[in-house]
PDB file of N, CA and C in Angstrom:
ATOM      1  N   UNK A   1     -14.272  24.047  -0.826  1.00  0.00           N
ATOM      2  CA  UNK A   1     -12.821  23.886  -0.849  1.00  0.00           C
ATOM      3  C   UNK A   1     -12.401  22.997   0.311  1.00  0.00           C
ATOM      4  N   UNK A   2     -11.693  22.011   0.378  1.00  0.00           N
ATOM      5  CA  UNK A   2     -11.048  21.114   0.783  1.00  0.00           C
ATOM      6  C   UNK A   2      -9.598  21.083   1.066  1.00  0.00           C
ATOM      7  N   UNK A   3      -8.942  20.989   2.081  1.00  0.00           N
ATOM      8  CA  UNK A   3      -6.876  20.665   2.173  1.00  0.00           C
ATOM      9  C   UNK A   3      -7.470  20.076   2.743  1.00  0.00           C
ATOM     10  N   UNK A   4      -6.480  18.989   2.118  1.00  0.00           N
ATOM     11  CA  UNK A   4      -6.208  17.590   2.264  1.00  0.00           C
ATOM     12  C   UNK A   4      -5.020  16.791   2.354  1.00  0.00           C
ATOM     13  N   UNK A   5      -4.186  16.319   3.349  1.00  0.00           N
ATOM     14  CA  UNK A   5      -3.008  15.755   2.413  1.00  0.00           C
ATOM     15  C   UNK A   5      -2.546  14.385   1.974  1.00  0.00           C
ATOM     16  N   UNK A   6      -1.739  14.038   1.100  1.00  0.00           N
ATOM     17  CA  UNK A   6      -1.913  13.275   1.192  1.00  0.00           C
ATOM     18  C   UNK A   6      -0.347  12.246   0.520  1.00  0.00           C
ATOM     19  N   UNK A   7      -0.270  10.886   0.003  1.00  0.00           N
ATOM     20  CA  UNK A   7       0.968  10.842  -0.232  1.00  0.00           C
ATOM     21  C   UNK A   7       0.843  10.346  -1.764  1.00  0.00           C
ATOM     22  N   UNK A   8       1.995  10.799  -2.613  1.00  0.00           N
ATOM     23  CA  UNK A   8       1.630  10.577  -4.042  1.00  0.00           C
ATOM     24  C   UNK A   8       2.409   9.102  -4.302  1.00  0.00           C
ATOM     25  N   UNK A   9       1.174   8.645  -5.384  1.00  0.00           N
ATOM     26  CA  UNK A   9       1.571   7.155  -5.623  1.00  0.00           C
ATOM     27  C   UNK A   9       2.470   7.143  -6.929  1.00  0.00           C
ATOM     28  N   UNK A  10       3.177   6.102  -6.957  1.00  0.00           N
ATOM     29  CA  UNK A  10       3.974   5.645  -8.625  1.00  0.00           C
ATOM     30  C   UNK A  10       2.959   5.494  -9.180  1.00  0.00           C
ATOM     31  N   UNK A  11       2.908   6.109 -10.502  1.00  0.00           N
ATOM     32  CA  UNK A  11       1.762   5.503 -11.662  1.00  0.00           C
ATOM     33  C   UNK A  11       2.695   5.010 -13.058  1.00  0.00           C
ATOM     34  N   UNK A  12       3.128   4.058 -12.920  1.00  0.00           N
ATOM     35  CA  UNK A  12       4.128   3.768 -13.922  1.00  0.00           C
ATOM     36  C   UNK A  12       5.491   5.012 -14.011  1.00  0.00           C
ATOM     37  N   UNK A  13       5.332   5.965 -14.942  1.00  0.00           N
ATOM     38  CA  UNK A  13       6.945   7.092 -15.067  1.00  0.00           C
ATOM     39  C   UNK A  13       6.329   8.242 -14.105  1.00  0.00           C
ATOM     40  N   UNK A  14       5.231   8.205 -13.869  1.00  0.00           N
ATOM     41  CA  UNK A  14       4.476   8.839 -12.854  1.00  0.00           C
ATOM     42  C   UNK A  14       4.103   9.221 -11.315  1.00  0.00           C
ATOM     43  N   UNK A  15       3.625  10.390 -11.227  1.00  0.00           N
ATOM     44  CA  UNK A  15       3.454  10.359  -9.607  1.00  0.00           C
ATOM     45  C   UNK A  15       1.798  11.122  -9.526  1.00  0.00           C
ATOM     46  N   UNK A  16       0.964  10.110  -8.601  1.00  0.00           N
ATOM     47  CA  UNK A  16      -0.457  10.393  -9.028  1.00  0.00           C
ATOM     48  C   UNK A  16      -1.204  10.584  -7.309  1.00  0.00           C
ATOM     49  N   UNK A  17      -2.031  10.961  -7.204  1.00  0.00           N
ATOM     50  CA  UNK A  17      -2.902  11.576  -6.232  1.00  0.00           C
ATOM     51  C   UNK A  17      -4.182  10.379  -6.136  1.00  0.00           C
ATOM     52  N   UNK A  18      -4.595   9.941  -5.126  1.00  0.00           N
ATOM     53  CA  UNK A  18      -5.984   9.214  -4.782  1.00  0.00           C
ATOM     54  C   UNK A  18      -6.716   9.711  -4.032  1.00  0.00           C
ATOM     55  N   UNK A  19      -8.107  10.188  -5.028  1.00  0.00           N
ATOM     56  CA  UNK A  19      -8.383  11.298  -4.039  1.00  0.00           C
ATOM     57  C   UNK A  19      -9.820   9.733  -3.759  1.00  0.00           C
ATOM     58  N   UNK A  20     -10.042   9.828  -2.306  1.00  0.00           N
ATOM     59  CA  UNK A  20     -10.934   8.389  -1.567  1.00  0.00           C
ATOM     60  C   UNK A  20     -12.761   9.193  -2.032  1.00  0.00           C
ATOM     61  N   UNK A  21     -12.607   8.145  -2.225  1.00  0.00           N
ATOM     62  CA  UNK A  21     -14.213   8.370  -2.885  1.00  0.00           C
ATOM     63  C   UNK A  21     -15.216   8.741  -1.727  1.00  0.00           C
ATOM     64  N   UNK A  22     -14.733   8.773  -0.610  1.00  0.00           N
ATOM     65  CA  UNK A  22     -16.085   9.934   0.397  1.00  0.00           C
ATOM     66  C   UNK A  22     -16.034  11.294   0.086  1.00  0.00           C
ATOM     67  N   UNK A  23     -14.357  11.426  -0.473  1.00  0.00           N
ATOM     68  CA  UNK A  23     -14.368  13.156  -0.638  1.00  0.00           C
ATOM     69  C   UNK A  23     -14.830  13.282  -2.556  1.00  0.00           C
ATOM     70  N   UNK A  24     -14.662  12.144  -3.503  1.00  0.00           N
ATOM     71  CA  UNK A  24     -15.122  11.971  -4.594  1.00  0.00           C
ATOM     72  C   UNK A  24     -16.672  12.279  -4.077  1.00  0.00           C
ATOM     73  N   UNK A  25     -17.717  11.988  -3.727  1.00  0.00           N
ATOM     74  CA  UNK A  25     -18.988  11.932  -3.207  1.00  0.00           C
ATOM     75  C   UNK A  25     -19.368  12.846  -2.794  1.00  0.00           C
ATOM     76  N   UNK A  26     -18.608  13.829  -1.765  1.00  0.00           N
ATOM     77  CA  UNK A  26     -18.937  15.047  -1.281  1.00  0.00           C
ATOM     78  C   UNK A  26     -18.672  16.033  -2.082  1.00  0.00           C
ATOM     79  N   UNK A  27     -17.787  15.910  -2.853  1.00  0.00           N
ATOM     80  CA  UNK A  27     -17.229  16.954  -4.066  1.00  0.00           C
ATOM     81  C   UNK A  27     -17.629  17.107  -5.157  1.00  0.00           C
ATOM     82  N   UNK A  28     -19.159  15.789  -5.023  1.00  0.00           N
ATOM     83  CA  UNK A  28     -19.736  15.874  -6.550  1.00  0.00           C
ATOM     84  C   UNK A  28     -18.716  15.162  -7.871  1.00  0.00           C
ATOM     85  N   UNK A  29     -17.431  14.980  -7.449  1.00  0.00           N
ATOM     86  CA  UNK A  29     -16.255  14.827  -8.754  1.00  0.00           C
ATOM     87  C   UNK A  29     -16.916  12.998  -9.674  1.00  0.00           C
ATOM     88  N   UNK A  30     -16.744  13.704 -10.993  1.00  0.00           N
ATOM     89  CA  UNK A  30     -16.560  12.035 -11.650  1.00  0.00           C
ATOM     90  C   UNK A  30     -15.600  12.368 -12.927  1.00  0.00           C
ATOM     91  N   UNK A  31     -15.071  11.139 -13.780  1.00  0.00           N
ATOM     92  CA  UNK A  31     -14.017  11.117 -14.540  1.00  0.00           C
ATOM     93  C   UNK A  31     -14.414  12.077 -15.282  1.00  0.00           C
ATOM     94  N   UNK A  32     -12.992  12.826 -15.677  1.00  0.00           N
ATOM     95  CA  UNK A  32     -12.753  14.176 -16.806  1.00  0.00           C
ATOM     96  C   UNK A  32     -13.389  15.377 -16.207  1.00  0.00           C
ATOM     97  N   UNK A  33     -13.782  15.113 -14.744  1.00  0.00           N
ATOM     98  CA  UNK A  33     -13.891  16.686 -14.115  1.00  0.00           C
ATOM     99  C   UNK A  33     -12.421  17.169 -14.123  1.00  0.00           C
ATOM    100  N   UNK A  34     -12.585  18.660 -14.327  1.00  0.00           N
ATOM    101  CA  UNK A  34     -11.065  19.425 -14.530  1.00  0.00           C
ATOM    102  C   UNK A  34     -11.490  19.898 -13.094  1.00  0.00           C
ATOM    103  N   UNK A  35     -10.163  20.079 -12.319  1.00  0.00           N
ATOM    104  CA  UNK A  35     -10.182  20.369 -10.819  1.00  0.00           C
ATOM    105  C   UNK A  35      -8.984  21.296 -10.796  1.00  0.00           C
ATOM    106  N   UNK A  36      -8.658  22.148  -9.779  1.00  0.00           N
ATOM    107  CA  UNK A  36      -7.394  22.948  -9.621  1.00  0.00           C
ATOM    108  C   UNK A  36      -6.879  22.258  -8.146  1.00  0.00           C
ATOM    109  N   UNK A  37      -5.574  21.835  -8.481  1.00  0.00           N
ATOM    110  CA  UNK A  37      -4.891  21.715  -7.128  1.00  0.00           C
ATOM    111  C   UNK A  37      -3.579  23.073  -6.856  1.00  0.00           C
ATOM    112  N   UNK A  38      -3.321  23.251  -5.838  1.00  0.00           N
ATOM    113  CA  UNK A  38      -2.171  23.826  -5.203  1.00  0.00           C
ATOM    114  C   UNK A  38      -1.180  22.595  -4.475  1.00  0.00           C
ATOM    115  N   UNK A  39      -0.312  22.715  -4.926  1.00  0.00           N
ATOM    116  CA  UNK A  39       0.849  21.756  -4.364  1.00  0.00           C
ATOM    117  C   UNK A  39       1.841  22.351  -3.347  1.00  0.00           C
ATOM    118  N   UNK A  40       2.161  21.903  -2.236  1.00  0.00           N
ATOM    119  CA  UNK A  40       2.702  21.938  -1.282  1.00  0.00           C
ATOM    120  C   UNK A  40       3.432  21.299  -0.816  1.00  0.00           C
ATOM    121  N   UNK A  41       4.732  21.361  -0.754  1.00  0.00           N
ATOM    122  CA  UNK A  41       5.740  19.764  -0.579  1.00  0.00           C
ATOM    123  C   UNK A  41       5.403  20.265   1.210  1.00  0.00           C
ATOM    124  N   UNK A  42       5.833  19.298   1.952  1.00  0.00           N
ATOM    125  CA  UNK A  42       5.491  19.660   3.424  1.00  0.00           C
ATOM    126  C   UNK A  42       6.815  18.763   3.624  1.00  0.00           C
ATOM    127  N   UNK A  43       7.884  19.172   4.469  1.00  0.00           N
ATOM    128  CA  UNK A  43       9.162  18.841   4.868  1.00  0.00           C
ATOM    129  C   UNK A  43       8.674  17.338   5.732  1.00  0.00           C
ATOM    130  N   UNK A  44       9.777  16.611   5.062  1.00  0.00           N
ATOM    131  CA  UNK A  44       9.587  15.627   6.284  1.00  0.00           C
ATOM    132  C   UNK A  44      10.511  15.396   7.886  1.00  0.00           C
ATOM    133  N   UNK A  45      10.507  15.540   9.148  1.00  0.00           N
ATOM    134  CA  UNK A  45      10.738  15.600  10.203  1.00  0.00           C
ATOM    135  C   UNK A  45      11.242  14.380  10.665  1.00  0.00           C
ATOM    136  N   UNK A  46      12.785  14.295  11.518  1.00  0.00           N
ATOM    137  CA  UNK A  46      13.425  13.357  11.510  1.00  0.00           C
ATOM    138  C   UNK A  46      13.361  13.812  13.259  1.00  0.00           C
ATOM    139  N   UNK A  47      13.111  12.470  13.775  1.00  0.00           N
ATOM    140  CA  UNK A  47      13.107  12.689  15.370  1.00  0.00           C
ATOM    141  C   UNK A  47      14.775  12.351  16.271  1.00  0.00           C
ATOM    142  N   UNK A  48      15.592  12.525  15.149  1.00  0.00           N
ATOM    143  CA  UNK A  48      16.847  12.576  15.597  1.00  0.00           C
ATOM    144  C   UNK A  48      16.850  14.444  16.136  1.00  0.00           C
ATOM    145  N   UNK A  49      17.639  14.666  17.128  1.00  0.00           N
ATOM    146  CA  UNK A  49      18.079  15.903  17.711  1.00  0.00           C
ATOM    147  C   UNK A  49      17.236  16.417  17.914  1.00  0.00           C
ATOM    148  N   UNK A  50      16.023  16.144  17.828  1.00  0.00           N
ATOM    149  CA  UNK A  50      14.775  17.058  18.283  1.00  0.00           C
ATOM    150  C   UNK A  50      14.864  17.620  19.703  1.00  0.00           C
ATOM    151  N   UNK A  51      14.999  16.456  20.595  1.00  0.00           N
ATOM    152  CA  UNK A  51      15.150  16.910  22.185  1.00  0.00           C
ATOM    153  C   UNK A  51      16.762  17.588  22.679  1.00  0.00           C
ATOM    154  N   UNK A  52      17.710  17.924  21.068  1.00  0.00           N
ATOM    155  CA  UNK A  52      18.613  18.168  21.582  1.00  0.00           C
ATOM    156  C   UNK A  52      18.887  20.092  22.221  1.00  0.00           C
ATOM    157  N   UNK A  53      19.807  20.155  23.505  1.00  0.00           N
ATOM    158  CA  UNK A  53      19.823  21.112  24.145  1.00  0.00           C
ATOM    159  C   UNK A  53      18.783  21.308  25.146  1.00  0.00           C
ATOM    160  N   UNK A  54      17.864  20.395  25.345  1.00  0.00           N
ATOM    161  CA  UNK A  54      16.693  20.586  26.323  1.00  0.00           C
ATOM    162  C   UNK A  54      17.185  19.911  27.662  1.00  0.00           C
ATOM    163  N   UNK A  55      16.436  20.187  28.708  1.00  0.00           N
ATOM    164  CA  UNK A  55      16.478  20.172  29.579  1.00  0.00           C
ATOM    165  C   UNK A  55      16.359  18.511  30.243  1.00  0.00           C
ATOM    166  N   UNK A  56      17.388  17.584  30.628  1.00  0.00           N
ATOM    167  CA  UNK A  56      17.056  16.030  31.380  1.00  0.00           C
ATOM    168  C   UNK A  56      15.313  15.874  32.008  1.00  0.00           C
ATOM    169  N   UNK A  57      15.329  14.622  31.396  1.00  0.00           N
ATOM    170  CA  UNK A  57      13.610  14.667  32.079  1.00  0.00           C
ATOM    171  C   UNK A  57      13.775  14.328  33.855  1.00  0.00           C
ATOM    172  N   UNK A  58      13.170  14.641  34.567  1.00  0.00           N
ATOM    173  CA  UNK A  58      13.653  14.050  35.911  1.00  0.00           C
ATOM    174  C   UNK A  58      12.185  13.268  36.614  1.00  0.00           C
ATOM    175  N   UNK A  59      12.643  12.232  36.796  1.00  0.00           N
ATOM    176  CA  UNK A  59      11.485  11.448  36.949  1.00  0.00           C
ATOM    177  C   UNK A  59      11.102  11.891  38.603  1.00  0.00           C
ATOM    178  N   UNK A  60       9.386  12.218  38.725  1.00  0.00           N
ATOM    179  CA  UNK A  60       8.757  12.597  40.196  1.00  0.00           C
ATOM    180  C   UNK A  60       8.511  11.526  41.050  1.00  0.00           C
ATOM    181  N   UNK A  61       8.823  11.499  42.204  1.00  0.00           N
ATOM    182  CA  UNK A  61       8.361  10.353  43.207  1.00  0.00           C
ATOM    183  C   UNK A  61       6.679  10.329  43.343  1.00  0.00           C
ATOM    184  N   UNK A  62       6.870   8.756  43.165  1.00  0.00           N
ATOM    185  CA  UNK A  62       5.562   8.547  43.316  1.00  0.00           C
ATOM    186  C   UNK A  62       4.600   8.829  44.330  1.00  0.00           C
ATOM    187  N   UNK A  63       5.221   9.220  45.288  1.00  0.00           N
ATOM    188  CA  UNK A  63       4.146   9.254  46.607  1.00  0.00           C
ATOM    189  C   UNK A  63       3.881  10.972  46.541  1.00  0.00           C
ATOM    190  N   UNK A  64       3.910  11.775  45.707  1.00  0.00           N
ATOM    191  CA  UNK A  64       3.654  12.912  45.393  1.00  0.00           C
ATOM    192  C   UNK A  64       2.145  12.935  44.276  1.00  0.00           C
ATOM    193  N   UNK A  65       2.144  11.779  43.405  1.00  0.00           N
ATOM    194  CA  UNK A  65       0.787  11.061  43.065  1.00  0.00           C
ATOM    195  C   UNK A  65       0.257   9.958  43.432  1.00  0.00           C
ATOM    196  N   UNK A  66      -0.072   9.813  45.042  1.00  0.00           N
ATOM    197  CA  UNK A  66      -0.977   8.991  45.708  1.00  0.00           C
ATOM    198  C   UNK A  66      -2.135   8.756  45.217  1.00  0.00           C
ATOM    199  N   UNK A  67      -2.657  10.107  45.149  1.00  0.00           N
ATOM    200  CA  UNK A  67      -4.305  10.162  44.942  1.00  0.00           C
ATOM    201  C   UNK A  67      -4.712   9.913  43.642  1.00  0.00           C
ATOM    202  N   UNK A  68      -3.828   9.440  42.760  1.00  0.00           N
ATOM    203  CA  UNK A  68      -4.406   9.749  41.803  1.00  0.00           C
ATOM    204  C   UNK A  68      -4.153   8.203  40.748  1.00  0.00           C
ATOM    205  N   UNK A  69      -3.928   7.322  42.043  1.00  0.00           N
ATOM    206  CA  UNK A  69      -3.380   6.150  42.034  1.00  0.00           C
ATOM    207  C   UNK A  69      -5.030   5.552  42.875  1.00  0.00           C
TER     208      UNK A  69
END
């Protein structure tokens, strides 16, 4: 068993899966193998407001990392 993710392509009125032929190879799979998937939409994440309510970054003086310079 394998998770994997991945992004689904247009197949003409369609929406289709490419599964890359190293995991075709390791999986043994060739055409008209019947396979079971589980589908999982996974939210997509917008980096707007993420840092909102947190704390100002405050930048450290450098001569506090001498050594490491």
């Amino acid at each position: 068993m394998f998770i994997l993710s991945y992004t689904l392509k247009k197949w003409g009125n369609s929406l289709g899966v490419i599964i890359p032929k190293d995991k075709v190879d390791e999986l043994g799979l060739s055409e008209h193998d019947i396979i079971d998937l589980d589908i999982v939409k996974k939210e997509k994440v917008s980096g707007f407001g993420i840092a909102e309510g947190r704390v100002p970054y405050k930048r450290e003086h450098a001569a506090e990392h001498e050594d490491l310079w």
